[in-house]
PDB file of N, CA and C in Angstrom:
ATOM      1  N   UNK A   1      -8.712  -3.962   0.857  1.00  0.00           N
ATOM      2  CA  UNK A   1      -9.253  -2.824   1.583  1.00  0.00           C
ATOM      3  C   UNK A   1      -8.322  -2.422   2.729  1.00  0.00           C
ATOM      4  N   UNK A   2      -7.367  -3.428   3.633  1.00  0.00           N
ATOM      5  CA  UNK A   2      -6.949  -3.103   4.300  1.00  0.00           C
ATOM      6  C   UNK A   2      -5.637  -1.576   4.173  1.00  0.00           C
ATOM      7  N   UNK A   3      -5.163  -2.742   2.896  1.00  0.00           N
ATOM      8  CA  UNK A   3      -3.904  -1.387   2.478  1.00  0.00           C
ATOM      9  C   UNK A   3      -4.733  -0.014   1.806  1.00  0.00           C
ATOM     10  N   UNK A   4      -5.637   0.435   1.442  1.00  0.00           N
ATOM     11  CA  UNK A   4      -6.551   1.303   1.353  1.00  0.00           C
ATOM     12  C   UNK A   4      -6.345   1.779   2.693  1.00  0.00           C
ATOM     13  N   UNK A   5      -7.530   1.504   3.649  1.00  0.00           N
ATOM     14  CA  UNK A   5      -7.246   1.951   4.586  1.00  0.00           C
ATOM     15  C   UNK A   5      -6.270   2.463   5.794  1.00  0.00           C
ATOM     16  N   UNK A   6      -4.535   1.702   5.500  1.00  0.00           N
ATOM     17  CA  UNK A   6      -4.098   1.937   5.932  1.00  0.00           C
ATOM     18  C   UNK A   6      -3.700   3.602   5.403  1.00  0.00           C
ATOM     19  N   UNK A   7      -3.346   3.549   3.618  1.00  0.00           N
ATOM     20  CA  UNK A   7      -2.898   4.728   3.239  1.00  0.00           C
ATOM     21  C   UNK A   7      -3.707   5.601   3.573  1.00  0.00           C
ATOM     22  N   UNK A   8      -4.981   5.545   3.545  1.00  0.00           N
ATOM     23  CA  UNK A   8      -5.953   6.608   4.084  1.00  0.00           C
ATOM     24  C   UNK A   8      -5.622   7.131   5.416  1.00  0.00           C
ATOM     25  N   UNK A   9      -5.453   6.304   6.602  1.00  0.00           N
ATOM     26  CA  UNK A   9      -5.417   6.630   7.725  1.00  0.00           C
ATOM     27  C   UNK A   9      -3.583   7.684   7.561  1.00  0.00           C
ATOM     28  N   UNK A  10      -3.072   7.027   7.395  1.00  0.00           N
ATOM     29  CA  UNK A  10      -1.465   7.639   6.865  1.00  0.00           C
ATOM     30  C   UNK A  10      -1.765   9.430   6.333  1.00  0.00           C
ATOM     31  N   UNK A  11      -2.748   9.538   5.116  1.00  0.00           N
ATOM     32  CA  UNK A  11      -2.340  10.804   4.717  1.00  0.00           C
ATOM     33  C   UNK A  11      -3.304  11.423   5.630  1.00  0.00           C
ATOM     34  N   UNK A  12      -4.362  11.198   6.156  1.00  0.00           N
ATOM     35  CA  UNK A  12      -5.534  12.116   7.134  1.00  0.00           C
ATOM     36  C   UNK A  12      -4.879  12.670   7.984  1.00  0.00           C
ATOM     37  N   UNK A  13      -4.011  11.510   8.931  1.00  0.00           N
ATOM     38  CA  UNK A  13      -2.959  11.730   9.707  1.00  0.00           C
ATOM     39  C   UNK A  13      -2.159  12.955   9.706  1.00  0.00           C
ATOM     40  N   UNK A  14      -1.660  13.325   8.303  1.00  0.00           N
ATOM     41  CA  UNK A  14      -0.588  14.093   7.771  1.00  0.00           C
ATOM     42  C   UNK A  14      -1.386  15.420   6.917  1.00  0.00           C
ATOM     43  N   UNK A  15      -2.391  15.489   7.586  1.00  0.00           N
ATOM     44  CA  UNK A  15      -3.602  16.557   7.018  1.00  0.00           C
ATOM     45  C   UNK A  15      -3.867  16.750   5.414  1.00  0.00           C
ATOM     46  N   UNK A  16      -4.299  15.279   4.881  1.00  0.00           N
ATOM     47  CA  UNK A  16      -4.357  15.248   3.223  1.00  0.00           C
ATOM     48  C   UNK A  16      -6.124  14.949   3.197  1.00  0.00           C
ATOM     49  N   UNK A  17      -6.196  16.035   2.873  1.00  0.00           N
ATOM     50  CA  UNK A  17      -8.166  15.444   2.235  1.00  0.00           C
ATOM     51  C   UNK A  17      -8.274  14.013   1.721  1.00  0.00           C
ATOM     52  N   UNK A  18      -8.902  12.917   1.743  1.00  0.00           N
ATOM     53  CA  UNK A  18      -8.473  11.706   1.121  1.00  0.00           C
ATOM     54  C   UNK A  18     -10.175  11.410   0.985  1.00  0.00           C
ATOM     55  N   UNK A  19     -10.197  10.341  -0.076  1.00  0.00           N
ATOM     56  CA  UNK A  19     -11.581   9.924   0.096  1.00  0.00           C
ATOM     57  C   UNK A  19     -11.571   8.554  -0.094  1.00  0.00           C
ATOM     58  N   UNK A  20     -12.109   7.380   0.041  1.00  0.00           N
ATOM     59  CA  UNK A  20     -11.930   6.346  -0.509  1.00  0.00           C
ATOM     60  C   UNK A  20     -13.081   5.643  -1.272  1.00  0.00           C
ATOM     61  N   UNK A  21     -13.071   5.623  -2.790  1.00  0.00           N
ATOM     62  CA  UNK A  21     -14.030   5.108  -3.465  1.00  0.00           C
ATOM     63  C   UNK A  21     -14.465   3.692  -3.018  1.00  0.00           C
ATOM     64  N   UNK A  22     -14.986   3.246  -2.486  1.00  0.00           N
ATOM     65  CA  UNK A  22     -15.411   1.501  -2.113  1.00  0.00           C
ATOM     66  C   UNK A  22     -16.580   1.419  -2.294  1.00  0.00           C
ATOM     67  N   UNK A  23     -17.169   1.778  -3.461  1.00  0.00           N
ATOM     68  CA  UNK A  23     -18.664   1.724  -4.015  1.00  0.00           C
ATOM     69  C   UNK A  23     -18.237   0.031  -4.660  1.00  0.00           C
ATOM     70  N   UNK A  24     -19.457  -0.573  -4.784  1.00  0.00           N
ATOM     71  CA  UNK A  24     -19.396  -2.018  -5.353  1.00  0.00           C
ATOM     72  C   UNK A  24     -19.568  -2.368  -6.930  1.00  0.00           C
ATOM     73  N   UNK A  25     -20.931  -1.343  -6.655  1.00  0.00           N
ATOM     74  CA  UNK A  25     -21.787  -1.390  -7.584  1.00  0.00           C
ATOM     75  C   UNK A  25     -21.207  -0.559  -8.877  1.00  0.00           C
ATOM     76  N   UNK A  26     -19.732   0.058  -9.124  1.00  0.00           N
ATOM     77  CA  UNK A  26     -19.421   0.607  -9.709  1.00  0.00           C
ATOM     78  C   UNK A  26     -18.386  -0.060 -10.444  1.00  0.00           C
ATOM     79  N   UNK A  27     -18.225   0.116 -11.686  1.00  0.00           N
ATOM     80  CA  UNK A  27     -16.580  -0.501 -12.458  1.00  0.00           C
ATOM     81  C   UNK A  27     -15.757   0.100 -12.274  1.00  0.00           C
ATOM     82  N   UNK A  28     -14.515   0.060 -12.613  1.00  0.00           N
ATOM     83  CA  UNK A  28     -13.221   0.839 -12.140  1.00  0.00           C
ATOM     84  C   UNK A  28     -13.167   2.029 -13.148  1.00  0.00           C
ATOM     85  N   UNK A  29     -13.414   1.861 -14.262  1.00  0.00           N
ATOM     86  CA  UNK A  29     -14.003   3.206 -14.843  1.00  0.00           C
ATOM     87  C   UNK A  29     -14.498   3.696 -14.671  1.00  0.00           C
ATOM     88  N   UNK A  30     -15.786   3.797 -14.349  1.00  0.00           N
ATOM     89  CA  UNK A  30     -16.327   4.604 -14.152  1.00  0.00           C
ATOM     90  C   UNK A  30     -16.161   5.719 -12.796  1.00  0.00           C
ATOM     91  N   UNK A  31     -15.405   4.917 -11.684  1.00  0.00           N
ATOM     92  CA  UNK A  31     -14.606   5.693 -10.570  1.00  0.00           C
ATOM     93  C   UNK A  31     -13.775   6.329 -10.779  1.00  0.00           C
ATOM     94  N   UNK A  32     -13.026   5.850 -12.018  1.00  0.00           N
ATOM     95  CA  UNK A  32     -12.213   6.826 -12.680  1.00  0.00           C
ATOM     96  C   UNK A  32     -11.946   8.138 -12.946  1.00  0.00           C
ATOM     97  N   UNK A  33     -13.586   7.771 -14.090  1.00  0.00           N
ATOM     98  CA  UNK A  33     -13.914   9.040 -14.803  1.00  0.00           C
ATOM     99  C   UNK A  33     -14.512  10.146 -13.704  1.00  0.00           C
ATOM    100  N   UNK A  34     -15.074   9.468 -12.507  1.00  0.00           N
ATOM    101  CA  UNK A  34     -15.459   9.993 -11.675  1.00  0.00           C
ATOM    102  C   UNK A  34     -14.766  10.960 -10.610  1.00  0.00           C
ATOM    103  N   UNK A  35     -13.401  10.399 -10.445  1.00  0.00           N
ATOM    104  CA  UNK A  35     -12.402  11.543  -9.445  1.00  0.00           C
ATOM    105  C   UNK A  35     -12.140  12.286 -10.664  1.00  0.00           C
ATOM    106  N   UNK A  36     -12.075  12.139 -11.957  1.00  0.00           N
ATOM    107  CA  UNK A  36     -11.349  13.053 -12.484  1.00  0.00           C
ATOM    108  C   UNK A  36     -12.385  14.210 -12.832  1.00  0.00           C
ATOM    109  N   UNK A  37     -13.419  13.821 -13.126  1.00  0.00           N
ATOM    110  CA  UNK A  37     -14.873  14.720 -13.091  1.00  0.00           C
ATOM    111  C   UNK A  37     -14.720  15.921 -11.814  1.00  0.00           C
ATOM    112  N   UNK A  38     -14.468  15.020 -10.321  1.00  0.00           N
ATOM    113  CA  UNK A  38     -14.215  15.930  -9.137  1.00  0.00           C
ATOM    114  C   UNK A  38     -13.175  17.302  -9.129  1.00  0.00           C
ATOM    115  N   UNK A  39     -12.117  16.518 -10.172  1.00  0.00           N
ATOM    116  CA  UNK A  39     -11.042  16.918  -9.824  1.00  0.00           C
ATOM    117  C   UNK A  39      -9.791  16.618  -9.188  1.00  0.00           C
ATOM    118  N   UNK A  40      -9.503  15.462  -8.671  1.00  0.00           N
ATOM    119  CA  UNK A  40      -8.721  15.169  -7.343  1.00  0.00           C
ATOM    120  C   UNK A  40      -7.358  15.244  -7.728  1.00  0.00           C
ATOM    121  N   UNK A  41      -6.759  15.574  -7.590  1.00  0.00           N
ATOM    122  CA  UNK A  41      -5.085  15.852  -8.380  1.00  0.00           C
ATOM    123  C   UNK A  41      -4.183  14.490  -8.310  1.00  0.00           C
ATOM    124  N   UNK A  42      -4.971  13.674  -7.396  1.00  0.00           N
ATOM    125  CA  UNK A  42      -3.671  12.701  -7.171  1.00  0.00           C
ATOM    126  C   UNK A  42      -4.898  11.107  -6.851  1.00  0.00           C
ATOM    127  N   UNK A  43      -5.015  10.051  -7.686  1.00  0.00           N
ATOM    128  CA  UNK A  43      -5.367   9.276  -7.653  1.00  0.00           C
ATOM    129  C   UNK A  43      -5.054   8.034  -7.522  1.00  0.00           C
ATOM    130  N   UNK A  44      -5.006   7.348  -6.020  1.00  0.00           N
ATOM    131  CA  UNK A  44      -4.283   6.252  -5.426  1.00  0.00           C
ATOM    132  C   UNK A  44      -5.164   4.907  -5.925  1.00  0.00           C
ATOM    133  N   UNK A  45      -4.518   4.107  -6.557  1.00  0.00           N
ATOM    134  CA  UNK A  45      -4.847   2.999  -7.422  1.00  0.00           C
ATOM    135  C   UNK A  45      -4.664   1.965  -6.457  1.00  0.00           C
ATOM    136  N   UNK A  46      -5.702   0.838  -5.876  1.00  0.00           N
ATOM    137  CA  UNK A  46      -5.427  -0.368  -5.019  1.00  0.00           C
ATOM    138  C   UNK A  46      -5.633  -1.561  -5.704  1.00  0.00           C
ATOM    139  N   UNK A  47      -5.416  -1.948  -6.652  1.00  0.00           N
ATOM    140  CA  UNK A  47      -5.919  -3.235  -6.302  1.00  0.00           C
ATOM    141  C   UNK A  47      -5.995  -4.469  -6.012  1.00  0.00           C
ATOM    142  N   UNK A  48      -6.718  -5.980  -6.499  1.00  0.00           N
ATOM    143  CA  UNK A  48      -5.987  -7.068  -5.742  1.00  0.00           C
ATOM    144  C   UNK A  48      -4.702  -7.170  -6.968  1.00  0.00           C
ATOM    145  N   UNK A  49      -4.725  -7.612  -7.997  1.00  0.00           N
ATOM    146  CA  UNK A  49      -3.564  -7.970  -8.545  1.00  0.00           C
ATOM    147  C   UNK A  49      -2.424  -7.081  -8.160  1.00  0.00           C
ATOM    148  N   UNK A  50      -2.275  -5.724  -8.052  1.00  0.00           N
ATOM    149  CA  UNK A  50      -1.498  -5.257  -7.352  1.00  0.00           C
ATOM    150  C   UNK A  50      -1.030  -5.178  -6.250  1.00  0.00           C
ATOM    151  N   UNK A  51      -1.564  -5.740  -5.336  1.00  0.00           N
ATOM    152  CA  UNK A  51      -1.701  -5.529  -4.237  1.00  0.00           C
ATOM    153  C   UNK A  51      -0.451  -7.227  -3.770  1.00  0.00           C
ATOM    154  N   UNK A  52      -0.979  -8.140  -4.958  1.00  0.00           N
ATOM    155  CA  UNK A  52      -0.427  -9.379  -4.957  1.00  0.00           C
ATOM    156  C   UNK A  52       0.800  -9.375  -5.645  1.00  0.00           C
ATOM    157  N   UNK A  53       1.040  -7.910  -6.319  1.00  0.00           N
ATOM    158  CA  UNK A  53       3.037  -8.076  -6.713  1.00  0.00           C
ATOM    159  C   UNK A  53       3.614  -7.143  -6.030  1.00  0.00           C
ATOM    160  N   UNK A  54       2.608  -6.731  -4.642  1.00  0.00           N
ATOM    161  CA  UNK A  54       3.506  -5.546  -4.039  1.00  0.00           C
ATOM    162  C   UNK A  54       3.281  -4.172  -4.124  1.00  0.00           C
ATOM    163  N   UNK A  55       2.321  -4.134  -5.121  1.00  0.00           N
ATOM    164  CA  UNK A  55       2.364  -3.051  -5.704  1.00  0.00           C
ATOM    165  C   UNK A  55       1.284  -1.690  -5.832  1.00  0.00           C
ATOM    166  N   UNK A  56       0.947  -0.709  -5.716  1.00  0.00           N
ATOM    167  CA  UNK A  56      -0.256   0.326  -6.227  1.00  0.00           C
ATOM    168  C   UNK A  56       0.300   1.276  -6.687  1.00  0.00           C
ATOM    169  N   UNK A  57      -0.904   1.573  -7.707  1.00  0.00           N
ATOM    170  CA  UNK A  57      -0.769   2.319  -8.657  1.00  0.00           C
ATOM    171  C   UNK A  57      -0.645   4.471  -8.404  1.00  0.00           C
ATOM    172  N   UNK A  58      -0.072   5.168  -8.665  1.00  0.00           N
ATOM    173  CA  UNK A  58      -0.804   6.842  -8.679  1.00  0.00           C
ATOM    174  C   UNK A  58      -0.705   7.199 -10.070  1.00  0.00           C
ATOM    175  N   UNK A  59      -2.171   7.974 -10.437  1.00  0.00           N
ATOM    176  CA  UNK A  59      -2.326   8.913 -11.535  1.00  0.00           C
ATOM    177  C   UNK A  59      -2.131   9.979 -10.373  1.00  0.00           C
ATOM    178  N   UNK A  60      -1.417  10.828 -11.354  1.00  0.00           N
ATOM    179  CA  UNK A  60      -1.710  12.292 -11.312  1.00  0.00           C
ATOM    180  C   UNK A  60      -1.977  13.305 -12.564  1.00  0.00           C
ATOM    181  N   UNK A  61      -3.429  13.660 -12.077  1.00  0.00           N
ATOM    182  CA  UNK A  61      -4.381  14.156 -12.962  1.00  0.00           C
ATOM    183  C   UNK A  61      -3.855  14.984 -13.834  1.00  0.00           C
ATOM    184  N   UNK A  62      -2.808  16.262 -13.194  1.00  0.00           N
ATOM    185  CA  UNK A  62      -2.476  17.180 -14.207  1.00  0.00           C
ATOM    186  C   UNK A  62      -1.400  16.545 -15.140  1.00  0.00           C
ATOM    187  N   UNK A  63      -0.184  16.019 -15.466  1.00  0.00           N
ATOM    188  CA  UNK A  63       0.559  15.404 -16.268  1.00  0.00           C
ATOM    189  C   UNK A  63      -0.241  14.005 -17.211  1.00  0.00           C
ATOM    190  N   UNK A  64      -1.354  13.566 -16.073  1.00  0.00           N
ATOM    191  CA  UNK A  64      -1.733  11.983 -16.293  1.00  0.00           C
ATOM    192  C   UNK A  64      -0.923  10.609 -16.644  1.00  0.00           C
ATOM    193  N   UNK A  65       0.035  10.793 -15.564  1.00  0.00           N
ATOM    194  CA  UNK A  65       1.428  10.166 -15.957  1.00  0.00           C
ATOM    195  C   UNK A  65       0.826   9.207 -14.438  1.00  0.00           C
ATOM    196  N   UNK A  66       1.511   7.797 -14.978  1.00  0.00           N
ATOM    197  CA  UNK A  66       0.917   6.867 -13.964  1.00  0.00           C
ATOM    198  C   UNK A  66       2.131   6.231 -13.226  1.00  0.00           C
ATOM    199  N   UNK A  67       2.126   6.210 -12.369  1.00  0.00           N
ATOM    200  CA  UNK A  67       3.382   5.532 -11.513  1.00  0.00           C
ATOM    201  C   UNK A  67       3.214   4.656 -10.568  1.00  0.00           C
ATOM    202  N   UNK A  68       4.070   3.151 -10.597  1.00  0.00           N
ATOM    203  CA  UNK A  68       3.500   2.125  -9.916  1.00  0.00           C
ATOM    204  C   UNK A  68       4.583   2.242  -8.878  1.00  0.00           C
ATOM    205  N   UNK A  69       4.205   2.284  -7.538  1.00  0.00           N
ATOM    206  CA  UNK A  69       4.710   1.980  -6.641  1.00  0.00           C
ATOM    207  C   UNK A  69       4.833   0.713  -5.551  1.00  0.00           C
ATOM    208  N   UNK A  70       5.882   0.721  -4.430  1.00  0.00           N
ATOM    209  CA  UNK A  70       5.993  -0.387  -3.939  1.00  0.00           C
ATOM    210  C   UNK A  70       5.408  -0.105  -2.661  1.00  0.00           C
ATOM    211  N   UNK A  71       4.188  -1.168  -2.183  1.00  0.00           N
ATOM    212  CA  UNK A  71       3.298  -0.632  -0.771  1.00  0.00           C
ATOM    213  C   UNK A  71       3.737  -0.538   0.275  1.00  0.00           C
ATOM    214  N   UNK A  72       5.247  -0.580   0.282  1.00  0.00           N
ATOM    215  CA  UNK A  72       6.168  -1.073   1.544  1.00  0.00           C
ATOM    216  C   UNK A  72       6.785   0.775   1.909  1.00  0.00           C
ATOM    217  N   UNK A  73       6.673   1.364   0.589  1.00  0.00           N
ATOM    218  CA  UNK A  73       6.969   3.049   0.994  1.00  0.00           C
ATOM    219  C   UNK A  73       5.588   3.468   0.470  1.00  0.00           C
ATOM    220  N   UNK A  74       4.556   2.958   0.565  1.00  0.00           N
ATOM    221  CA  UNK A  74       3.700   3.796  -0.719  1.00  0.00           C
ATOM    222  C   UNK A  74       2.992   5.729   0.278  1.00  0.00           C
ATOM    223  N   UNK A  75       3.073   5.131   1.330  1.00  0.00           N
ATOM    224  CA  UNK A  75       2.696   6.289   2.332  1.00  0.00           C
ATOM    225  C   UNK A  75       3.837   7.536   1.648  1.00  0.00           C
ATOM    226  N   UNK A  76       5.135   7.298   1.839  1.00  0.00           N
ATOM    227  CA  UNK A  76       6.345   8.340   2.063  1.00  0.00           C
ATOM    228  C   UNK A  76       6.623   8.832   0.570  1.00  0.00           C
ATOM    229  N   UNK A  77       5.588   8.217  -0.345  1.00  0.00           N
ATOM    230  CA  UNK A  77       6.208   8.747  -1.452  1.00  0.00           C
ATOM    231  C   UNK A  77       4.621   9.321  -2.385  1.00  0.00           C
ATOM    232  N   UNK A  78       3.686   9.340  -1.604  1.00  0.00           N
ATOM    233  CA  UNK A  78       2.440   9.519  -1.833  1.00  0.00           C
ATOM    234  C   UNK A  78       2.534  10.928  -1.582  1.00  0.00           C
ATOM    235  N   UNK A  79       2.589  10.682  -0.437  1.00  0.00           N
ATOM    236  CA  UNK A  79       2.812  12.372   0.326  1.00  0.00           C
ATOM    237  C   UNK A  79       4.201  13.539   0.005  1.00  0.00           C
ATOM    238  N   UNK A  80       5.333  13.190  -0.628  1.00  0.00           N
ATOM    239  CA  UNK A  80       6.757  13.443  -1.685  1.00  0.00           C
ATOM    240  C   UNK A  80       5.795  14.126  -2.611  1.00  0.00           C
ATOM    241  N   UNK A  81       4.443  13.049  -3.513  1.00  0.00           N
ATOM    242  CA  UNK A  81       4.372  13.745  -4.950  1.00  0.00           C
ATOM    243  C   UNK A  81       3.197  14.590  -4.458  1.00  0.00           C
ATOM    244  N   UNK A  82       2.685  14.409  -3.117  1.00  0.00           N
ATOM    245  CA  UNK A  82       1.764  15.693  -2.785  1.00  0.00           C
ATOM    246  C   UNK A  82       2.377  16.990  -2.489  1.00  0.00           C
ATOM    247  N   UNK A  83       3.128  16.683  -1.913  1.00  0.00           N
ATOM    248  CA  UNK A  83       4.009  18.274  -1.897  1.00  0.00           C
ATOM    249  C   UNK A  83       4.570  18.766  -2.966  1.00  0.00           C
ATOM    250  N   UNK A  84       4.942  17.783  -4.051  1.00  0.00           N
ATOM    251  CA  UNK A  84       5.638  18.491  -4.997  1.00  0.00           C
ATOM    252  C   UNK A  84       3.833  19.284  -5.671  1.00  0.00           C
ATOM    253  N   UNK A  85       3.190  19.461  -5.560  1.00  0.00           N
ATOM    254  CA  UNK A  85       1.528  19.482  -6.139  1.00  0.00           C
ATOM    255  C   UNK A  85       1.231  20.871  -5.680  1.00  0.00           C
ATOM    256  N   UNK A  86       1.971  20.633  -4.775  1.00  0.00           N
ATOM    257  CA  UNK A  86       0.897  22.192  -3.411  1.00  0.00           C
ATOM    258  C   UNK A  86       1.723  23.551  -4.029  1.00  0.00           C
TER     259      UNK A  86
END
């Protein structure tokens, strides 16, 4: 949760609508199916195994092309594939 929250605080910062799913009671699918139901163009993937090689995940909705990133830039390159979006 922490690195969640950090990226959250990072793009709010940088005026990005952000939301953070931390429902419990939900599977990771179904949160899934759920931003994409919303709409959200850009879907930041946390989790622990990732989180334990360094790593999180982005879908982006329109291509649905998934890209694993390293959490050490994940801010500077989050906000790179948001602009390329706008």
């Amino acid at each position: 949760m922490e690195e969640a929250e950090r990226i959250y605080k990072g793009l709010s910062d940088n005026g990005v609508e952000t939301l953070i799913d931390d429902r419990d009671q939900r599977s990771p699918g179904v949160k899934f199916n759920d931003a994409d139901l919303i709409g959200f163009p850009v879907q930041v993937i946390i989790g622990k195994k990732g989180i334990a090689e360094g790593k999180i995940e982005i879908k982006l909705r329109q291509s649905g092309e998934k890209i694993k990133i390293s959490t050490d830039n994940a801010l500077a390159e989050i906000l790179k594939l948001i602009s390329g979006i706008k």
